[in-house]
Protein backbone atom coordinates (compact mmCIF):
# COMPACT_ATOMS: atom_id res chain seq x y z
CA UNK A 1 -3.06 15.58 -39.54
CA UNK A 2 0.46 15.05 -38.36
CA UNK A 3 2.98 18.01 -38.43
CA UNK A 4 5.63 17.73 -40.63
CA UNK A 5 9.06 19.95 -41.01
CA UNK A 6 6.82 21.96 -43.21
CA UNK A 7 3.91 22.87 -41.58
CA UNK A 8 3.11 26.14 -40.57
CA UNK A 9 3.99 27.40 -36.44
CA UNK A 10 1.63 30.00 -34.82
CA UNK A 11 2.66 31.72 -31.78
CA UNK A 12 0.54 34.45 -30.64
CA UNK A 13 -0.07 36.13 -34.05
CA UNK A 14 3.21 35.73 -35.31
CA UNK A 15 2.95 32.32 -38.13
CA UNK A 16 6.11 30.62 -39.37
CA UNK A 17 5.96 29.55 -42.65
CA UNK A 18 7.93 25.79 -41.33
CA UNK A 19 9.15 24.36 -38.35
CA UNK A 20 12.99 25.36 -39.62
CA UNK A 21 15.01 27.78 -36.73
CA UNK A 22 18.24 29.57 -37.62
CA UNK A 23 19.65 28.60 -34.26
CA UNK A 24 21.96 32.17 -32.37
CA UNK A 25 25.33 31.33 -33.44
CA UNK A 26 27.58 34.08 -32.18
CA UNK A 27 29.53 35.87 -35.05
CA UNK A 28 32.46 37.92 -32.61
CA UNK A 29 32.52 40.40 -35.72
CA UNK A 30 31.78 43.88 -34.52
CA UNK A 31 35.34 44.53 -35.71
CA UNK A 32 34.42 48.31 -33.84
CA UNK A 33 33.94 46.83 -30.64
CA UNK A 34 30.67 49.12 -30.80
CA UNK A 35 27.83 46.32 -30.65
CA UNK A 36 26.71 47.57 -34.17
CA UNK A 37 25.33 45.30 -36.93
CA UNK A 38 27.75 45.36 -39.39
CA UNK A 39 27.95 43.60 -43.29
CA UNK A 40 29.03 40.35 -42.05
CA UNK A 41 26.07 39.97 -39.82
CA UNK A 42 23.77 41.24 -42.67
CA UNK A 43 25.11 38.39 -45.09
CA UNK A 44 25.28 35.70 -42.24
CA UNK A 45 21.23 36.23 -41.53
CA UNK A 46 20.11 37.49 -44.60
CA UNK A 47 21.24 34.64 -46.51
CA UNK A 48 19.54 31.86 -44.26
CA UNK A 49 16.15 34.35 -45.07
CA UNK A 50 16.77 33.54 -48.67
CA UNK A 51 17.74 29.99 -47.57
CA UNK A 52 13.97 29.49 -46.58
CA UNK A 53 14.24 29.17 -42.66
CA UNK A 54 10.91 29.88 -41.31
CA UNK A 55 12.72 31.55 -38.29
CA UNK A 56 15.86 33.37 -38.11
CA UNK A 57 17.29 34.47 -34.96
CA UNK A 58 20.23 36.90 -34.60
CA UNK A 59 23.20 35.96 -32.35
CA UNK A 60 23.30 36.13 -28.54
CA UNK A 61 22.87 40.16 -28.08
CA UNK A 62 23.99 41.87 -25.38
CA UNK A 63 21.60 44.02 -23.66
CA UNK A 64 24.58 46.01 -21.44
CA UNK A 65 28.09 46.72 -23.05
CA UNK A 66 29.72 44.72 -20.11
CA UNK A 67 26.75 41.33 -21.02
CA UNK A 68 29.28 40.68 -24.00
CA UNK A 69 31.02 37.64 -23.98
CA UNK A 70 33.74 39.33 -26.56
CA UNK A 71 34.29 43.01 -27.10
CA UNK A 72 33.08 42.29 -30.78
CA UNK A 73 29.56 40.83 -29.69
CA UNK A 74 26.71 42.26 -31.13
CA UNK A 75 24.72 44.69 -28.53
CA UNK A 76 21.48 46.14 -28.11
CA UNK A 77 21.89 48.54 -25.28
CA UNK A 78 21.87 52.09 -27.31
CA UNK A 79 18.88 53.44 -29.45
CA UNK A 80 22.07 54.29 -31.89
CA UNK A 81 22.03 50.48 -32.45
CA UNK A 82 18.41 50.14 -34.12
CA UNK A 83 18.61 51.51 -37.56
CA UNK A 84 20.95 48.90 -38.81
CA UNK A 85 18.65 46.46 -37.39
CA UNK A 86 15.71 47.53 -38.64
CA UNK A 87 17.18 47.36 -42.30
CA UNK A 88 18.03 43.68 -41.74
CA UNK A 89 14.78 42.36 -39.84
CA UNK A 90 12.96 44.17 -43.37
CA UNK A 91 14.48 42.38 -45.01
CA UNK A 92 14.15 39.11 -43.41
CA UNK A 93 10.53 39.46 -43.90
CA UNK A 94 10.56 39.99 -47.86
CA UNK A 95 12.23 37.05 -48.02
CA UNK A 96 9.18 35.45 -45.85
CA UNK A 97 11.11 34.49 -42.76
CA UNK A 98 10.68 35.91 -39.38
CA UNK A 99 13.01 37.94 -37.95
CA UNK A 100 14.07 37.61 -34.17
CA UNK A 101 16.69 38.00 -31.39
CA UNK A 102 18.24 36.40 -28.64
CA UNK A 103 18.72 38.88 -25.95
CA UNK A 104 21.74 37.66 -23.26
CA UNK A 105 23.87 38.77 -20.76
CA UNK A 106 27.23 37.11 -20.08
CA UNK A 107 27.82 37.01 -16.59
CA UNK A 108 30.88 35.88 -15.35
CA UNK A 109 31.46 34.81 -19.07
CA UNK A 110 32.22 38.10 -20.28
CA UNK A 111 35.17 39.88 -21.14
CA UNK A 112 36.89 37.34 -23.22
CA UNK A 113 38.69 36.73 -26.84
CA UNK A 114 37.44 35.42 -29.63
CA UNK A 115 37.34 31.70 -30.07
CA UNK A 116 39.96 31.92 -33.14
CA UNK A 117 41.77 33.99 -31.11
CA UNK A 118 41.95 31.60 -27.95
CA UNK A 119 38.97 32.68 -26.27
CA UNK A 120 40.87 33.56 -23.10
CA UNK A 121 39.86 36.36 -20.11
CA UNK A 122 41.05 40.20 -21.78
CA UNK A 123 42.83 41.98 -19.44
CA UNK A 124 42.30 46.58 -19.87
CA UNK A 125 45.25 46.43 -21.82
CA UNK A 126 43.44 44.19 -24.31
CA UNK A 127 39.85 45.82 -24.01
CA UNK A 128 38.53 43.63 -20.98
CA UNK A 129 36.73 44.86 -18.09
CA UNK A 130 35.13 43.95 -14.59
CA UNK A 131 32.51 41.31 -14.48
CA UNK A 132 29.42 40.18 -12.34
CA UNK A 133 27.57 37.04 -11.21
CA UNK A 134 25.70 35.55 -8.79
CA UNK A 135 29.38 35.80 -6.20
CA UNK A 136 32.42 37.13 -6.73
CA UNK A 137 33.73 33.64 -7.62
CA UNK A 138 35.24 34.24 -11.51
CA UNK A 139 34.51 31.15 -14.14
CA UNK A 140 37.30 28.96 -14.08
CA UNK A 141 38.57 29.61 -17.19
CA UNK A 142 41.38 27.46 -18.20
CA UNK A 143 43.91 29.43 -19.79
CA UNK A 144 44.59 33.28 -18.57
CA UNK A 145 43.58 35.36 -15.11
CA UNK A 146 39.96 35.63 -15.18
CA UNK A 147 38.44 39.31 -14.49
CA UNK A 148 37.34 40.65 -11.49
CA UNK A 149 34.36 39.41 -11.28
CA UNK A 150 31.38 41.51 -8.47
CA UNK A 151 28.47 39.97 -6.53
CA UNK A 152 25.49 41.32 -7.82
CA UNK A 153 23.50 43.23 -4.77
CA UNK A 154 19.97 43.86 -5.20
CA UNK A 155 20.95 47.08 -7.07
CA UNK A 156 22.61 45.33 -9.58
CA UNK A 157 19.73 42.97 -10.43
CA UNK A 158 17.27 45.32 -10.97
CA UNK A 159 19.74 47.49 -13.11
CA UNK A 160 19.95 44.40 -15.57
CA UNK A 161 16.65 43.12 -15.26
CA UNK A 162 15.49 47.15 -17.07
CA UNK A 163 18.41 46.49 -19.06
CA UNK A 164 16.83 43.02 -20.29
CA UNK A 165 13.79 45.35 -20.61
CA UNK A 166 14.72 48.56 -22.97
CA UNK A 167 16.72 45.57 -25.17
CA UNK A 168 13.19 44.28 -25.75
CA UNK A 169 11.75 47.70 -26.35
CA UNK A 170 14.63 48.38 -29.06
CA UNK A 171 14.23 44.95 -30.33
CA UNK A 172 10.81 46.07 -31.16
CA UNK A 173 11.31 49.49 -32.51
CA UNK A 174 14.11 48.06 -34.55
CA UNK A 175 11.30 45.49 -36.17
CA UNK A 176 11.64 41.78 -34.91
CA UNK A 177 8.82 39.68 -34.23
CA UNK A 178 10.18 37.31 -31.56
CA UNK A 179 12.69 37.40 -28.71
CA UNK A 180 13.98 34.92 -27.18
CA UNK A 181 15.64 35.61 -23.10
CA UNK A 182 19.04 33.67 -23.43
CA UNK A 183 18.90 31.53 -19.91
CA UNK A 184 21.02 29.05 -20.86
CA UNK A 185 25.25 28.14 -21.78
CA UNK A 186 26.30 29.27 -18.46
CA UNK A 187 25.79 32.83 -18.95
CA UNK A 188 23.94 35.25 -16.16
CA UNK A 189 20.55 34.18 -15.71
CA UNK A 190 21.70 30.36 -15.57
CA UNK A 191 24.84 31.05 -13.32
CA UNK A 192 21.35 32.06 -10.78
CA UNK A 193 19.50 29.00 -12.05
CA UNK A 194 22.04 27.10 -11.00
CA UNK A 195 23.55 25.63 -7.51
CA UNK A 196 27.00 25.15 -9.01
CA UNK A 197 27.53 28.94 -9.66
CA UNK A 198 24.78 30.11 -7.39
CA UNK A 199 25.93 29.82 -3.21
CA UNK A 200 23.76 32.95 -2.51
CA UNK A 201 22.23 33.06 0.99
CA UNK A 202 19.13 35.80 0.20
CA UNK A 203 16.42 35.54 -2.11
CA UNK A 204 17.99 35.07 -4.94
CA UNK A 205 20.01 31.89 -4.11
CA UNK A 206 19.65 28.26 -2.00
CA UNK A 207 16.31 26.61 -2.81
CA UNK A 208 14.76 26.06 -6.48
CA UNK A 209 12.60 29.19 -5.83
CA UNK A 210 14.77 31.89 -4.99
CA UNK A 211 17.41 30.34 -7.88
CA UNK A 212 14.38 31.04 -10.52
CA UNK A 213 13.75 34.39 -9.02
CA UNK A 214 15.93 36.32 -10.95
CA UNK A 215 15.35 34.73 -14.24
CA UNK A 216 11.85 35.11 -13.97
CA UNK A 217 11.69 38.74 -12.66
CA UNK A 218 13.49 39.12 -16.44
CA UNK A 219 10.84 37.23 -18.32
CA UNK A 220 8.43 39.42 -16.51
CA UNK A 221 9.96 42.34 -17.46
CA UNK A 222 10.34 41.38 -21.26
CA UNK A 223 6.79 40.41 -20.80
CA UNK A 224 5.96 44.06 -19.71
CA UNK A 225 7.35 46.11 -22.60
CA UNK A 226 6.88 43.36 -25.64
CA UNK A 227 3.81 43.68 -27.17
CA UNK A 228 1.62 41.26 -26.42
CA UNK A 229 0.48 39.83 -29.72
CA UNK A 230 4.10 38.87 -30.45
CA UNK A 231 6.11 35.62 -28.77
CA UNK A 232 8.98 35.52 -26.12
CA UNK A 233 11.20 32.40 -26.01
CA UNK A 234 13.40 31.19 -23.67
CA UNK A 235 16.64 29.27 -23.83
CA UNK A 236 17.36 27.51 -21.38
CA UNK A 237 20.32 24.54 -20.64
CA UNK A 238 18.42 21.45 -19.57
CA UNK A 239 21.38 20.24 -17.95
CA UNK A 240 25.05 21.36 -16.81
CA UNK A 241 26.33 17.54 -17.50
CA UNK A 242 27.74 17.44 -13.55
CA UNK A 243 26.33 14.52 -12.09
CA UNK A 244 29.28 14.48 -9.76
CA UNK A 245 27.61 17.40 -7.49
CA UNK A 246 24.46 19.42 -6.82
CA UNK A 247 24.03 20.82 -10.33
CA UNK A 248 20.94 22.23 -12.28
CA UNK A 249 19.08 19.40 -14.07
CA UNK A 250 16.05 18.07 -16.21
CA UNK A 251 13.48 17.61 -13.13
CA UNK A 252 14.49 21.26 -12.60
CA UNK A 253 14.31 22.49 -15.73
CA UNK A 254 10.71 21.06 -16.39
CA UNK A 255 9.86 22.71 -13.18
CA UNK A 256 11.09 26.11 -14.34
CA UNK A 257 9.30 25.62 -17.80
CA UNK A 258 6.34 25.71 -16.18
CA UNK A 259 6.78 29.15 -14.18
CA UNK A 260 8.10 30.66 -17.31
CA UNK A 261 5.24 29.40 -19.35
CA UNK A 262 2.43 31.05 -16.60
CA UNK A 263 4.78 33.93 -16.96
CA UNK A 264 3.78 34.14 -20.98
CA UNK A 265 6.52 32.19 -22.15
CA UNK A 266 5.43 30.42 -25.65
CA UNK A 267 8.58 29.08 -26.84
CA UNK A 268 11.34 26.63 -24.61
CA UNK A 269 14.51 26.46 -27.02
CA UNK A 270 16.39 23.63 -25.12
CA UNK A 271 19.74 23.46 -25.09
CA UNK A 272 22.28 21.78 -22.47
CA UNK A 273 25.59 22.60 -20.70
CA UNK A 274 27.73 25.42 -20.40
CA UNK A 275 27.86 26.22 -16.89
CA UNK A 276 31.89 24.66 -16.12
CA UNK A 277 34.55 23.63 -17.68
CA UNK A 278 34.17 20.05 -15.53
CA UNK A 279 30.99 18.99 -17.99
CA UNK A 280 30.74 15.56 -18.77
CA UNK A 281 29.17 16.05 -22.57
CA UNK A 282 27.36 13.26 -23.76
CA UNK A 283 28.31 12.00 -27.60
CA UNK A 284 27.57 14.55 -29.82
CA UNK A 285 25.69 12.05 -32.41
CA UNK A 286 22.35 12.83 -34.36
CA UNK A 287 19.95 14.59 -32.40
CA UNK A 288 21.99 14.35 -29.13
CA UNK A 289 19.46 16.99 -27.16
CA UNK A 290 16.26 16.40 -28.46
CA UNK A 291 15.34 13.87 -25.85
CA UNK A 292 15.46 16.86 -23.10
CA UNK A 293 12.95 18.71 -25.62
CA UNK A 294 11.02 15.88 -26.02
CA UNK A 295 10.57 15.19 -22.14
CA UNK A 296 10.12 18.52 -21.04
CA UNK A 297 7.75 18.71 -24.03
CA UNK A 298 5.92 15.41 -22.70
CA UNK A 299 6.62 16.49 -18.63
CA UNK A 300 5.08 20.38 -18.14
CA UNK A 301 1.72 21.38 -17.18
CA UNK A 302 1.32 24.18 -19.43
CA UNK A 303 0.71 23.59 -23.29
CA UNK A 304 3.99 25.22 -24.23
CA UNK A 305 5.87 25.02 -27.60
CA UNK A 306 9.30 23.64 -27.51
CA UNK A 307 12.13 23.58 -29.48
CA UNK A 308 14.87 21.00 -30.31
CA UNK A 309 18.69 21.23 -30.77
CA UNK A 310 22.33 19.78 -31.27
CA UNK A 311 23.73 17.81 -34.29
CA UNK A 312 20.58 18.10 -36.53
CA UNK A 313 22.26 18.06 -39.87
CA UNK A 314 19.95 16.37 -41.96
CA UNK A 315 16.66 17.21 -43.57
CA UNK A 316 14.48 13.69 -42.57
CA UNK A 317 16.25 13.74 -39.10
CA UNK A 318 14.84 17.72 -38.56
CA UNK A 319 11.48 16.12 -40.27
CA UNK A 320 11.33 12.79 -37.67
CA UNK A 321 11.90 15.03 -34.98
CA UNK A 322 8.14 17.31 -35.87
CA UNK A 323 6.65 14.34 -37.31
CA UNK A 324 7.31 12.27 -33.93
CA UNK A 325 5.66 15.29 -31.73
CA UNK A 326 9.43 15.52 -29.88
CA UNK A 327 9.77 19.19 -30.83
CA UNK A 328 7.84 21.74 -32.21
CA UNK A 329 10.61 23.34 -34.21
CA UNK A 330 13.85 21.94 -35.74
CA UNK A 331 16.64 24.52 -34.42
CA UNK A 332 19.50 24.03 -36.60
CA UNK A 333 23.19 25.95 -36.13
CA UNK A 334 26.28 24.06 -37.53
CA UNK A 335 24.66 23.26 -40.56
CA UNK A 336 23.14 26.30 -41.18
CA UNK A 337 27.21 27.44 -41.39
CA UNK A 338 27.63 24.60 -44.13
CA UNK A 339 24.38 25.35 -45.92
CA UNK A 340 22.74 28.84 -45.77
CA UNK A 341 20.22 26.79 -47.84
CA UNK A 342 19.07 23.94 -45.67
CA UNK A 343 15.54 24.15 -45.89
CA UNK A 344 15.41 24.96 -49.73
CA UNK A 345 17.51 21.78 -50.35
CA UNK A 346 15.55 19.44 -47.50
CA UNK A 347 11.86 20.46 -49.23
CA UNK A 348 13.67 19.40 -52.36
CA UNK A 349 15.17 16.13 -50.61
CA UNK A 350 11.50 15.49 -48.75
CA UNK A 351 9.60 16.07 -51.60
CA UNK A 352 7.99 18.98 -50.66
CA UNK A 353 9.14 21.91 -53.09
CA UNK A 354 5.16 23.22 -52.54
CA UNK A 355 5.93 24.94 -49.13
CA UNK A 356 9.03 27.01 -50.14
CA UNK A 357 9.49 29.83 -52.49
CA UNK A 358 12.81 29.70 -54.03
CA UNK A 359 13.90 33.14 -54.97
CA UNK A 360 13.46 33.88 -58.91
CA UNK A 361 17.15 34.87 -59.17
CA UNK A 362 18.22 31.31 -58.11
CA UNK A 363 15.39 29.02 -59.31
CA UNK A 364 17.70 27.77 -62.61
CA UNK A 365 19.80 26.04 -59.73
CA UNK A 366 16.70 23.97 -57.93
């Protein structure tokens, strides 16, 4: 029997109820600047739940106070953190979704404005602080000074690495059944994956293996403290879009797939770019990524789920892309934003109303 957009996903011993992902879409809107859940990020997740997303997953969360990308990034770096958390990811599974998080570290990407706001470096005045990355070479950020940005030594690498690891633990206490290692968007772990951020000269940098070194000592350490019964994913950028130089690539990213998948990865959520400003994007049409997802799908050794994203906005293009074995799951963002209700709306559209539950206080409207 083929899989459709509504058939059932089991990883480990976690089962989604379709092949529908509430793709991490930062929300900037810890207002305290304290990495707390707050009402808006209740409403923004709890509302795809009731939408009928088989998966949601919370925004890219910081697992150190300096990992933010914005001062108002959600965090998971204190045990003060959890409770708030643990209300939400309750509720996420009343509703029959499962609840999960994206756990990230900024890199040289941190310490910057909101994207309403102009998105440009913060200086102390404005809240900003120090960065790190693979050198001391800052992002080239196009408007503003960037911060100062620190080589990580060895030090520094294992500090973040446990840091990757008591997020997981918290993640955990605090209720969610997945997390997914953010590797991707030119944030920390793929400014190492990378030979356009990464000039290192020890083990961490030069050759494929010592640029996956870092990354994978993470997954390892996630690994460690999640339980094992429950699935890690991994994002990763397929490509940086720089043809024009030594950049990190498809052929590399299959390669890395495969580590992470002996590692007790179960998940690849594909994405692309991220790593420079110089990017040559592709058109953004239908579906633009899921060829990556469908080759690395296709390409790795190990029988690893994958998942699929950018510009899937409607409910037979999410459906083509199960049906056709290109992607395991349909991870959808933007039009999540336009329609908390996507999946409720595409059973309707595909004709499968059987597989969802539409809540009994909205039913008179389906």
């Amino acid at each position: 029997m083929t899989d459709d957009l509504f058939s059932s996903l089991s990883l480990r011993e976690t089962e989604l109820s379709n092949r529908v992902m509430v793709s991490p879409m930062c929300q900037y809107s810890c207002d305290a600047r304290d990495g707390h859940l707050t009402d808006w990020h209740r409403q923004h997740l709890a509302s795809r739940a009731v939408g009928g997303a088989g998966l949601v997953m919370t925004e890219a969360t910081a697992v150190e106070k300096r990992g933010r990308i914005s001062p108002e990034d959600l965090g998971i770096w204190d045990d003060e953190q959890i409770e708030a958390l643990a209300d939400l990811t309750a509720f996420i599974q009343a509703q029959g979704s499962v609840p999960a998080m994206q756990l990230a570290h900024a890199g040289r990407k941190a310490s910057t404005g909101r994207p309403w706001e102009g998105g440009a470096p913060l200086d102390p005045s404005e809240g900003g602080w120090p960065v790190i990355g693979p050198t001391d070479e800052p992002y080239p950020h196009r408007d503003g000074t960037p911060p100062a940005t620190t080589r990580m030594g060895t030090a520094d690498i294992d500090a973040v690495t446990e840091s990757f690891a008591a997020a997981a633990r918290r993640a955990d206490d605090a209720g969610f059944e997945i997390v997914e290692v953010h590797a991707a968007h030119g944030y920390l772990l793929h400014e190492f994956l990378s030979p356009v951020t990464n000039s290192r000269e020890d083990a961490y940098g030069g050759s494929f293996k010592n640029r996956i070194r870092f990354p994978l000592e993470v997954i390892d350490a996630v690994r460690a403290v999640w339980p094992d019964e429950k699935p890690v994913f991994l994002r990763i950028s397929a490509t940086d879009w720089l043809d024009d130089r030594p950049s990190w690539n498809l052929d590399q990213s299959i390669r890395f797939a495969d580590r992470a998948a002996a590692r007790g990865v179960d998940l690849i959520d594909v994405s692309g770019g991220g790593i420079h400003p110089d990017q040559q994007l592709p058109a953004a049409g239908p579906g633009y990524q899921t060829g990556y997802a469908s080759r690395l799908k296709a390409e790795t050794d190990h029988d690893v789920a994958v998942g699929a994203v950018g510009a899937i906005t409607a409910p037979a293009q999410a459906d083509a892309v199960i049906r056709t074995g290109q992607s395991d799951l349909a991870i959808i963002g933007r039009e999540h934003l336009r329609d908390p209700y996507f999946t409720l709306h595409a059973a309707a559209e595909l004709g499968r109303e059987d597989a969802v539950s539409v809540p009994p206080q909205y039913r008179r409207a389906f």
